[in-house]
PDB file of N, CA and C in Angstrom:
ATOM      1  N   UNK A   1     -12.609  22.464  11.854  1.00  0.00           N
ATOM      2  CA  UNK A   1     -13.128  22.337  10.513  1.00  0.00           C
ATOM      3  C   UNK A   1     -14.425  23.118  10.413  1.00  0.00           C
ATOM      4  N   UNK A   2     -14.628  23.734   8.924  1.00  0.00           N
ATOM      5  CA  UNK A   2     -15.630  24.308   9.032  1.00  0.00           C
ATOM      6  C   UNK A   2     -16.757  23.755   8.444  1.00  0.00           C
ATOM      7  N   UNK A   3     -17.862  23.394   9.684  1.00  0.00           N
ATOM      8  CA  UNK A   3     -18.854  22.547   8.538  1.00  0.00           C
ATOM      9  C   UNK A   3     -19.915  22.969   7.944  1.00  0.00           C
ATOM     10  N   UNK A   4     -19.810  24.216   7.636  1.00  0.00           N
ATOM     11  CA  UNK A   4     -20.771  24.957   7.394  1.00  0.00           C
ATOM     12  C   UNK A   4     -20.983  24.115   5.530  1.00  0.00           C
ATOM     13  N   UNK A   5     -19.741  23.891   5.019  1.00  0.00           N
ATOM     14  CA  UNK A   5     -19.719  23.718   3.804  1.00  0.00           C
ATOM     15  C   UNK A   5     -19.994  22.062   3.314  1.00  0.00           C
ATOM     16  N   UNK A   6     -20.317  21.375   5.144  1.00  0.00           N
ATOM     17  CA  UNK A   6     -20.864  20.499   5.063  1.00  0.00           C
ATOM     18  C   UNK A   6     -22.107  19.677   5.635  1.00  0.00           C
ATOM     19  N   UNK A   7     -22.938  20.080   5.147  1.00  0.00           N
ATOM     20  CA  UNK A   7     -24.051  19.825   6.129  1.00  0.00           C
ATOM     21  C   UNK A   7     -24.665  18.395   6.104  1.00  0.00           C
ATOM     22  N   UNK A   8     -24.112  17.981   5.303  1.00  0.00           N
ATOM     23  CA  UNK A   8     -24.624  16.189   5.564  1.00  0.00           C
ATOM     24  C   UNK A   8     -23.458  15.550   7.235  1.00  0.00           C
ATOM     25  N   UNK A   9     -22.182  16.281   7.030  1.00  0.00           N
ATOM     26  CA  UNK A   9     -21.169  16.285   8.321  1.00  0.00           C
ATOM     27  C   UNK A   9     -21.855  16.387   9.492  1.00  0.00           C
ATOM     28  N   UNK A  10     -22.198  17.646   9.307  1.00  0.00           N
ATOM     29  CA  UNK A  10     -23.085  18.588  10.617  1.00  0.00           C
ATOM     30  C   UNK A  10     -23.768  17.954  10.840  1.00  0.00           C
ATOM     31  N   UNK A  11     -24.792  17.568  10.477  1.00  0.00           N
ATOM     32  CA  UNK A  11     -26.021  16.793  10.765  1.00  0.00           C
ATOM     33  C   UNK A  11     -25.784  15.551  11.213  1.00  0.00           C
ATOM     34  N   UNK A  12     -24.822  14.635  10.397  1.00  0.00           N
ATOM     35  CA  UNK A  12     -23.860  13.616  11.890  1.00  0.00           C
ATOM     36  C   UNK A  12     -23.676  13.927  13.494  1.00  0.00           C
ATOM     37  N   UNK A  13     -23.255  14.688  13.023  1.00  0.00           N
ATOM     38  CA  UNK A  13     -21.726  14.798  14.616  1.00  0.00           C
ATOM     39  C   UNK A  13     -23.181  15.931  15.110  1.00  0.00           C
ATOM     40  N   UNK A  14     -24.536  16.467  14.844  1.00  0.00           N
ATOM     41  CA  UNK A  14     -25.279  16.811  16.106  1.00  0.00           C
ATOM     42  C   UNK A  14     -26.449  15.909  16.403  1.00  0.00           C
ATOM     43  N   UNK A  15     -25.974  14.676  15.508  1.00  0.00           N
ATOM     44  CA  UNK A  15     -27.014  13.910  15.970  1.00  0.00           C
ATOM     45  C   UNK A  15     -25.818  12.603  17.068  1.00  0.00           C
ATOM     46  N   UNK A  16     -24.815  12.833  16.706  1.00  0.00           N
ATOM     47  CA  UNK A  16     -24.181  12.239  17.658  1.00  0.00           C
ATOM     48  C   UNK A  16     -23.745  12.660  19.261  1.00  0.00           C
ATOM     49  N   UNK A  17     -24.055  13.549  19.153  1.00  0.00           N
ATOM     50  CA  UNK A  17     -24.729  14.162  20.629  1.00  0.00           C
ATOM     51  C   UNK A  17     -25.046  14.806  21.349  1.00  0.00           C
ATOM     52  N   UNK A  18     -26.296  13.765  20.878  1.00  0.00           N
ATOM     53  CA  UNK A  18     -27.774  14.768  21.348  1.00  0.00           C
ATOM     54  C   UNK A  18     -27.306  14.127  22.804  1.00  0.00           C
ATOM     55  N   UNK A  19     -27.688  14.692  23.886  1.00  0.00           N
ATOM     56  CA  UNK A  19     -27.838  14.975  25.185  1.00  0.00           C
ATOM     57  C   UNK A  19     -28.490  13.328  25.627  1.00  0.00           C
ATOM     58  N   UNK A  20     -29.797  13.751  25.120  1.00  0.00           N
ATOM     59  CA  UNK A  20     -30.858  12.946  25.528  1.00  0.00           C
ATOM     60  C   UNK A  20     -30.227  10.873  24.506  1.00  0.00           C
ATOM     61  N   UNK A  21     -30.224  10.024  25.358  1.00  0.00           N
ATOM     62  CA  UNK A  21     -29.698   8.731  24.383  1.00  0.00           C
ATOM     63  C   UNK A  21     -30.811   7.893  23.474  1.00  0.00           C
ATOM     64  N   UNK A  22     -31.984   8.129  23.736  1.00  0.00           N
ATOM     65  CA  UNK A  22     -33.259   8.023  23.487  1.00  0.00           C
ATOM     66  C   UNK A  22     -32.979   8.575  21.750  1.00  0.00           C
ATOM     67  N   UNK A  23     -32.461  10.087  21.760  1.00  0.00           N
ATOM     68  CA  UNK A  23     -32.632  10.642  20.187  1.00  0.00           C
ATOM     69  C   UNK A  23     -31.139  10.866  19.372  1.00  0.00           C
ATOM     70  N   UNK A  24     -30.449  10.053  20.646  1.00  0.00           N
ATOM     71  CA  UNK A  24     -29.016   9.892  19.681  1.00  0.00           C
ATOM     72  C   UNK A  24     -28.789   9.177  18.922  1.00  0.00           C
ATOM     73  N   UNK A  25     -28.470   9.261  17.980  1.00  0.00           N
ATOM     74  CA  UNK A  25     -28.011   7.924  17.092  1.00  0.00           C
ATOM     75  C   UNK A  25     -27.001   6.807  17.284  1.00  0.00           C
ATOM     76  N   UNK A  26     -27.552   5.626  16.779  1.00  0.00           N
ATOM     77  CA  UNK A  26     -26.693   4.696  17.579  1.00  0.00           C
ATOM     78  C   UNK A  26     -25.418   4.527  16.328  1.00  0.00           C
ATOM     79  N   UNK A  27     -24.731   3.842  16.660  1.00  0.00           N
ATOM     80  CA  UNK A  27     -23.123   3.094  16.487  1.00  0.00           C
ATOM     81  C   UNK A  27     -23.563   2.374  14.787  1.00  0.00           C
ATOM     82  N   UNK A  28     -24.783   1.859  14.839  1.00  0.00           N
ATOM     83  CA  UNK A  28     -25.156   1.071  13.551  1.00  0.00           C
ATOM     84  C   UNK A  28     -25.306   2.339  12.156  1.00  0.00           C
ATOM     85  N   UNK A  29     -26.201   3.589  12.625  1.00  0.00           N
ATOM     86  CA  UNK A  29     -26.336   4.184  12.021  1.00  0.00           C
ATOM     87  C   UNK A  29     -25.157   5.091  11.320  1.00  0.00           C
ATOM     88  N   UNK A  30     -24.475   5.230  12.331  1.00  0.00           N
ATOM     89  CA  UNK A  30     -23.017   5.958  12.140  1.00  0.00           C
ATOM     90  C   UNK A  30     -22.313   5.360  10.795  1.00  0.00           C
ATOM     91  N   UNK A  31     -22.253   3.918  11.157  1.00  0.00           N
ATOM     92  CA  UNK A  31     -21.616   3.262  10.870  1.00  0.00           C
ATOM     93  C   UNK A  31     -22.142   2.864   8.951  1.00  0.00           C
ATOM     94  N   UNK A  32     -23.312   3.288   9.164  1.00  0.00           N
ATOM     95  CA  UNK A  32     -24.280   3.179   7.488  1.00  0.00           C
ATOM     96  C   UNK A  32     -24.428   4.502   6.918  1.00  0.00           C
ATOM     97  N   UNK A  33     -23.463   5.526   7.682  1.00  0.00           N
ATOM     98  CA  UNK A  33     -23.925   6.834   7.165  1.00  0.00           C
ATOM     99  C   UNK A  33     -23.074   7.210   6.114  1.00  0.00           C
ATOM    100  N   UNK A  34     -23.194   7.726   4.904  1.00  0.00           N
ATOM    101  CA  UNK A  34     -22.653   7.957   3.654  1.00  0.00           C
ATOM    102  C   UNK A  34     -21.245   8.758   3.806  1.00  0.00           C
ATOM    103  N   UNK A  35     -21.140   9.365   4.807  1.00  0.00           N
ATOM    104  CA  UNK A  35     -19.259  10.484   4.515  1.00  0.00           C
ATOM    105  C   UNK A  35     -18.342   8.809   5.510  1.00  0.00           C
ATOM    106  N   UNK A  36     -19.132   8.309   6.577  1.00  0.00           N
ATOM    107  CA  UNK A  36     -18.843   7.471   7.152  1.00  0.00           C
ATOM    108  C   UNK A  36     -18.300   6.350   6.406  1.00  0.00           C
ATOM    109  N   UNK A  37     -19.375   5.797   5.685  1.00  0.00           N
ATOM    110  CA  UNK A  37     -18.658   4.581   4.863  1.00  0.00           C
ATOM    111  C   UNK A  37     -17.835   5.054   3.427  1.00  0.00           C
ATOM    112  N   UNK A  38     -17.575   6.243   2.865  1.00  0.00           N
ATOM    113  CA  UNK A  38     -16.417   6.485   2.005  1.00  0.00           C
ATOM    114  C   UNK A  38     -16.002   6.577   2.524  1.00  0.00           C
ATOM    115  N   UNK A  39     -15.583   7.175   3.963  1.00  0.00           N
ATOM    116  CA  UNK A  39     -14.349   6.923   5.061  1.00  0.00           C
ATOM    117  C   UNK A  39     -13.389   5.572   4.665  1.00  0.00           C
ATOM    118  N   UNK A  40     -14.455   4.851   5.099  1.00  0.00           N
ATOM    119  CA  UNK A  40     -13.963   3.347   5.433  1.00  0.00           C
ATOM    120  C   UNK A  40     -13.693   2.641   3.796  1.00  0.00           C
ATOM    121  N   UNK A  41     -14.585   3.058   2.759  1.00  0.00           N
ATOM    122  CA  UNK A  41     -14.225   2.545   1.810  1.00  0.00           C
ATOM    123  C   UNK A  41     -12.607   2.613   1.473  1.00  0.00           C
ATOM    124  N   UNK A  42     -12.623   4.234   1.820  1.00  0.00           N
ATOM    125  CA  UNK A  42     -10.901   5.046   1.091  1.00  0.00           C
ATOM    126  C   UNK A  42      -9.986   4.139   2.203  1.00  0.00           C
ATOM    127  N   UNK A  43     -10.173   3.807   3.400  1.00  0.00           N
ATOM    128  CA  UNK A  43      -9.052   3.148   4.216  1.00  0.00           C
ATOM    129  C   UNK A  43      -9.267   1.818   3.713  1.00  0.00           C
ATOM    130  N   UNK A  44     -10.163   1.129   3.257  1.00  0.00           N
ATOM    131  CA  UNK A  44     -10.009  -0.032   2.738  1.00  0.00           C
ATOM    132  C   UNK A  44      -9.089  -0.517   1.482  1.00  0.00           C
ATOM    133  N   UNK A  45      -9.523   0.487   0.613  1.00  0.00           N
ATOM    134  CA  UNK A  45      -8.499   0.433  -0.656  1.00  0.00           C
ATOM    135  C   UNK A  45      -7.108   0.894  -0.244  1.00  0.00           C
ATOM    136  N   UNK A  46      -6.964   1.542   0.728  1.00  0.00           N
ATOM    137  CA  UNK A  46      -5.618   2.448   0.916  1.00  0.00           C
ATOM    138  C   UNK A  46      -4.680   0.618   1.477  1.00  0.00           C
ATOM    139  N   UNK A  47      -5.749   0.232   2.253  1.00  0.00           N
ATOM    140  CA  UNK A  47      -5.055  -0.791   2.909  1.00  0.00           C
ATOM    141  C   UNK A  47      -4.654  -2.030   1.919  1.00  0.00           C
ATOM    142  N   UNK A  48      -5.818  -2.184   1.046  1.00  0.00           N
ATOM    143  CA  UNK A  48      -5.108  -3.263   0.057  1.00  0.00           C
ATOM    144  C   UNK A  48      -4.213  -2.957  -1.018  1.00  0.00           C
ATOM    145  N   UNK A  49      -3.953  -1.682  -1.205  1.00  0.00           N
ATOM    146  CA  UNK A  49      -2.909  -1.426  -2.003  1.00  0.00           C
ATOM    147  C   UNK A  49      -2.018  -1.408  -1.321  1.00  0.00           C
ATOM    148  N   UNK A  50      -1.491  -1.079  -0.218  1.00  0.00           N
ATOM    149  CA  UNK A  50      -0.602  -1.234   0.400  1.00  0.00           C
ATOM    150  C   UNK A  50       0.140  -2.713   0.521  1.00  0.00           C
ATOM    151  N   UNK A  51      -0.999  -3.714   0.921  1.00  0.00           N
ATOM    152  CA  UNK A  51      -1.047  -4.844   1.077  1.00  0.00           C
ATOM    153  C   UNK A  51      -0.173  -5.177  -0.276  1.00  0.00           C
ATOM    154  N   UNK A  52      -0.802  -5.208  -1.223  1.00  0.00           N
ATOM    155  CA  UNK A  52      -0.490  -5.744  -2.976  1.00  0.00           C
ATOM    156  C   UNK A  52       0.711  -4.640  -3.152  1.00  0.00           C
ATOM    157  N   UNK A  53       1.262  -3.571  -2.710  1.00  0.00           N
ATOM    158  CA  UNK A  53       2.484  -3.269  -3.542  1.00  0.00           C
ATOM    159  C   UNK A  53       3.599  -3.976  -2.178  1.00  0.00           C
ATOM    160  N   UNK A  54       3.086  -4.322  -0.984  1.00  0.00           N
ATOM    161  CA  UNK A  54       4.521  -4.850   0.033  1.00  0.00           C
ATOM    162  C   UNK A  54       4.781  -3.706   0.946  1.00  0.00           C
ATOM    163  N   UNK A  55       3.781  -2.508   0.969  1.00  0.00           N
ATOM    164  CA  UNK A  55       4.762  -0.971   1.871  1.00  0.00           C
ATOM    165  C   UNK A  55       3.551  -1.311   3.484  1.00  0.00           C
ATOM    166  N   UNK A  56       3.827  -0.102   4.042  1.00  0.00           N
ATOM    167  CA  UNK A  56       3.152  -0.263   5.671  1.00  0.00           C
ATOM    168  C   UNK A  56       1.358  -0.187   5.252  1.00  0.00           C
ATOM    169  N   UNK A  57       0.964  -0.792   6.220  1.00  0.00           N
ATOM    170  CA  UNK A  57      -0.246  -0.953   5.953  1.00  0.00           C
ATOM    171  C   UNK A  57      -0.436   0.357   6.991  1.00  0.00           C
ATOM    172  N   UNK A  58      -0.025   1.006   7.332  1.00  0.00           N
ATOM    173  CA  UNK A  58       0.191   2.510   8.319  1.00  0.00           C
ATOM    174  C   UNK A  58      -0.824   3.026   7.691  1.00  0.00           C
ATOM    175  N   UNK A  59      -0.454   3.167   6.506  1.00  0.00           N
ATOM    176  CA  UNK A  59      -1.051   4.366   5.678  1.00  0.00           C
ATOM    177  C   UNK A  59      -2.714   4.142   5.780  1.00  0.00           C
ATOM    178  N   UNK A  60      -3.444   3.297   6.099  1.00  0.00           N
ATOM    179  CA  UNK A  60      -4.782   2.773   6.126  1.00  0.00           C
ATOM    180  C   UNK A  60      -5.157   3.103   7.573  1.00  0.00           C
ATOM    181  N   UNK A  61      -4.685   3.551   8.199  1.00  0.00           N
ATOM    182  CA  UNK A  61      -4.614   3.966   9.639  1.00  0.00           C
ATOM    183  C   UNK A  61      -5.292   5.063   9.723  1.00  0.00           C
ATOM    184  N   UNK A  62      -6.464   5.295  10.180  1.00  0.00           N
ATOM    185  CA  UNK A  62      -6.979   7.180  11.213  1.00  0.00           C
ATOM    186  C   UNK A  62      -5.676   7.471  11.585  1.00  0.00           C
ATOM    187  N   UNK A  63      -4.569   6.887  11.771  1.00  0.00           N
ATOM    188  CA  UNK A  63      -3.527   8.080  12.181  1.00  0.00           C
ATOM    189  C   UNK A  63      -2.789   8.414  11.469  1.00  0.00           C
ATOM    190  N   UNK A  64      -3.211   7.933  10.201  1.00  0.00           N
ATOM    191  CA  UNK A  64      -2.099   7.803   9.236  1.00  0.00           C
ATOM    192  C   UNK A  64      -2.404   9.588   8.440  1.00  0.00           C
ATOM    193  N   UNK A  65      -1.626  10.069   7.917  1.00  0.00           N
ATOM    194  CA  UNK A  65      -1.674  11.601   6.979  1.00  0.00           C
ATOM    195  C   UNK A  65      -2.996  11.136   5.626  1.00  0.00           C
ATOM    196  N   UNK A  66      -3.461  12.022   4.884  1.00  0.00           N
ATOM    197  CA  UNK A  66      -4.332  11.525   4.249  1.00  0.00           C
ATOM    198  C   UNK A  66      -4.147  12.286   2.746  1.00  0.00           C
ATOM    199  N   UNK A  67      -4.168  12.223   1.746  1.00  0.00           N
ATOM    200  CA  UNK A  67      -3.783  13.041   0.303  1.00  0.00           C
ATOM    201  C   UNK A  67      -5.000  14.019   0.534  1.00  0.00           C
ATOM    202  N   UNK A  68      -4.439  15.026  -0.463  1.00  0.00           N
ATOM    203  CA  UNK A  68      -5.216  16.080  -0.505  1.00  0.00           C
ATOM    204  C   UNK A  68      -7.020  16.171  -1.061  1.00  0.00           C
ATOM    205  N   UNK A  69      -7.111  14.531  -1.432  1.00  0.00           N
ATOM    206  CA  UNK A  69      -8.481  14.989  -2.243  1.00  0.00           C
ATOM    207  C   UNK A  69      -9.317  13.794  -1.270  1.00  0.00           C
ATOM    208  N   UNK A  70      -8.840  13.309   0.014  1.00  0.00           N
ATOM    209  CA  UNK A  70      -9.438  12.741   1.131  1.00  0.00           C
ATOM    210  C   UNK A  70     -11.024  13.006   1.217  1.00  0.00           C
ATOM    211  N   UNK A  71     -10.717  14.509   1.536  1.00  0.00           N
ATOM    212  CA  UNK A  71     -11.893  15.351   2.331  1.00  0.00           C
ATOM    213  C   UNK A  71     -13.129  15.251   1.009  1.00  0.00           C
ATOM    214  N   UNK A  72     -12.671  15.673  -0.081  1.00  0.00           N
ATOM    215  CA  UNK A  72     -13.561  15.569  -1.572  1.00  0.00           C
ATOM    216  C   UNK A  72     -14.097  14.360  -1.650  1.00  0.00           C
ATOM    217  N   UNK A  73     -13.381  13.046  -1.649  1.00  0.00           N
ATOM    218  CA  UNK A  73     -13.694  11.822  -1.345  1.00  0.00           C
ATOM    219  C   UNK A  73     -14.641  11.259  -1.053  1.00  0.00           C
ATOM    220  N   UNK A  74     -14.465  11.434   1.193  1.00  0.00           N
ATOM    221  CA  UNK A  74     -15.456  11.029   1.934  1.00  0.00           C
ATOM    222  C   UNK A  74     -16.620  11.957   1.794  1.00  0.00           C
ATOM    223  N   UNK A  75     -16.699  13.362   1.405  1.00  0.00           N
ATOM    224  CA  UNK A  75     -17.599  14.103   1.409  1.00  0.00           C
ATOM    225  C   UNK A  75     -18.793  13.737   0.179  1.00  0.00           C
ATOM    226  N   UNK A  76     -17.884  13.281  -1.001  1.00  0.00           N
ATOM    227  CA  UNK A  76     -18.724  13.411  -2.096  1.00  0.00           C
ATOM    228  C   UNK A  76     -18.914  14.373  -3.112  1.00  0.00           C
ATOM    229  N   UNK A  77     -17.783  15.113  -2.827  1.00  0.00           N
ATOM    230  CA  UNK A  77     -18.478  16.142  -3.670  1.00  0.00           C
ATOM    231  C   UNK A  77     -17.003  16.605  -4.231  1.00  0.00           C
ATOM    232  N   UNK A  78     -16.740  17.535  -4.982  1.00  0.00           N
ATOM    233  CA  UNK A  78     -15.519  18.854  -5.300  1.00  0.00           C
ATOM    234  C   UNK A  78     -15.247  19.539  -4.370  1.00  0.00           C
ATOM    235  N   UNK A  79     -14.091  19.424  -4.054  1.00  0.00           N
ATOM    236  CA  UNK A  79     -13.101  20.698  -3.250  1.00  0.00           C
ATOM    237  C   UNK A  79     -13.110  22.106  -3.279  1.00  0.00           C
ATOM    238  N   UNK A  80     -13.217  22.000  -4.839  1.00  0.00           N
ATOM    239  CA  UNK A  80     -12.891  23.778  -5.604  1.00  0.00           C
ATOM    240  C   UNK A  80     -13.658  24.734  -4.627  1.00  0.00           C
ATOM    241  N   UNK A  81     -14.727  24.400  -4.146  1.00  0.00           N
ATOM    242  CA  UNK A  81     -15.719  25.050  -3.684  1.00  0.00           C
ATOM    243  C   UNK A  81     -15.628  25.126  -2.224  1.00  0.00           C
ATOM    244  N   UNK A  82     -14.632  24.441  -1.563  1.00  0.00           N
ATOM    245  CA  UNK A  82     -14.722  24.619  -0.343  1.00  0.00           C
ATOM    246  C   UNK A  82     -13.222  25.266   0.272  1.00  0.00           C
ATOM    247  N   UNK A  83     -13.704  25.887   1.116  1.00  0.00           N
ATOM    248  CA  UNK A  83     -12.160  26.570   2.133  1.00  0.00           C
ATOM    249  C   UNK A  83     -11.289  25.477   2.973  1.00  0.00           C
ATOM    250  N   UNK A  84     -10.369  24.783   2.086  1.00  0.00           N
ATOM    251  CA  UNK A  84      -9.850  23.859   3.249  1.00  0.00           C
ATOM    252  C   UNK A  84      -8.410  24.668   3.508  1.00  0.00           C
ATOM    253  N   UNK A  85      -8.352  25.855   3.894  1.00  0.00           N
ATOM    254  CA  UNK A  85      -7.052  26.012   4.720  1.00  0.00           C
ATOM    255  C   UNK A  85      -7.575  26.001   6.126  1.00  0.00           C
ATOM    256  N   UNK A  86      -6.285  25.670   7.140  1.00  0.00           N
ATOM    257  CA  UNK A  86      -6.131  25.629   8.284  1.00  0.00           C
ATOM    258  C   UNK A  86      -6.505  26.909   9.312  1.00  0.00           C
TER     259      UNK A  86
END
């Protein structure tokens, strides 16, 4: 992925590891960080709709496939503007 087009991303995943554990960020912070918790928001709703229509709760799964406007989502922002091919 290219995160150039995301720098609130970037700035996660190099503070997640830093070398030194002293200036890494811990598990709490991760866990309060803004692309982080629309993560979890979008698997939350994914999961109770699932729940309320009767289908696999799969789909609420990190392993599960994700719709196309996922990435727009957890990011926060519009797609239009970013390169998401492979």
């Amino acid at each position: 992925m290219d995160l150039d087009g995301s720098p609130e991303l970037f700035v996660l995943i190099r503070s997640m590891m830093r070398t030194d554990p002293a200036r890494r960020v811990d598990v709490q912070d991760v866990c309060a960080h803004a692309v982080v918790s629309r993560a979890r928001a979008a698997m939350e709703r994914t999961y109770e709709e699932a729940k309320r229509n009767g289908t696999s709760v799969f789909a609420a799964s990190p392993l599960a496939g994700v719709s196309n406007t996922f990435l727009e989502e957890i990011l926060g922002r519009d797609c239009d503007d970013m390169d998401l091919s492979l």
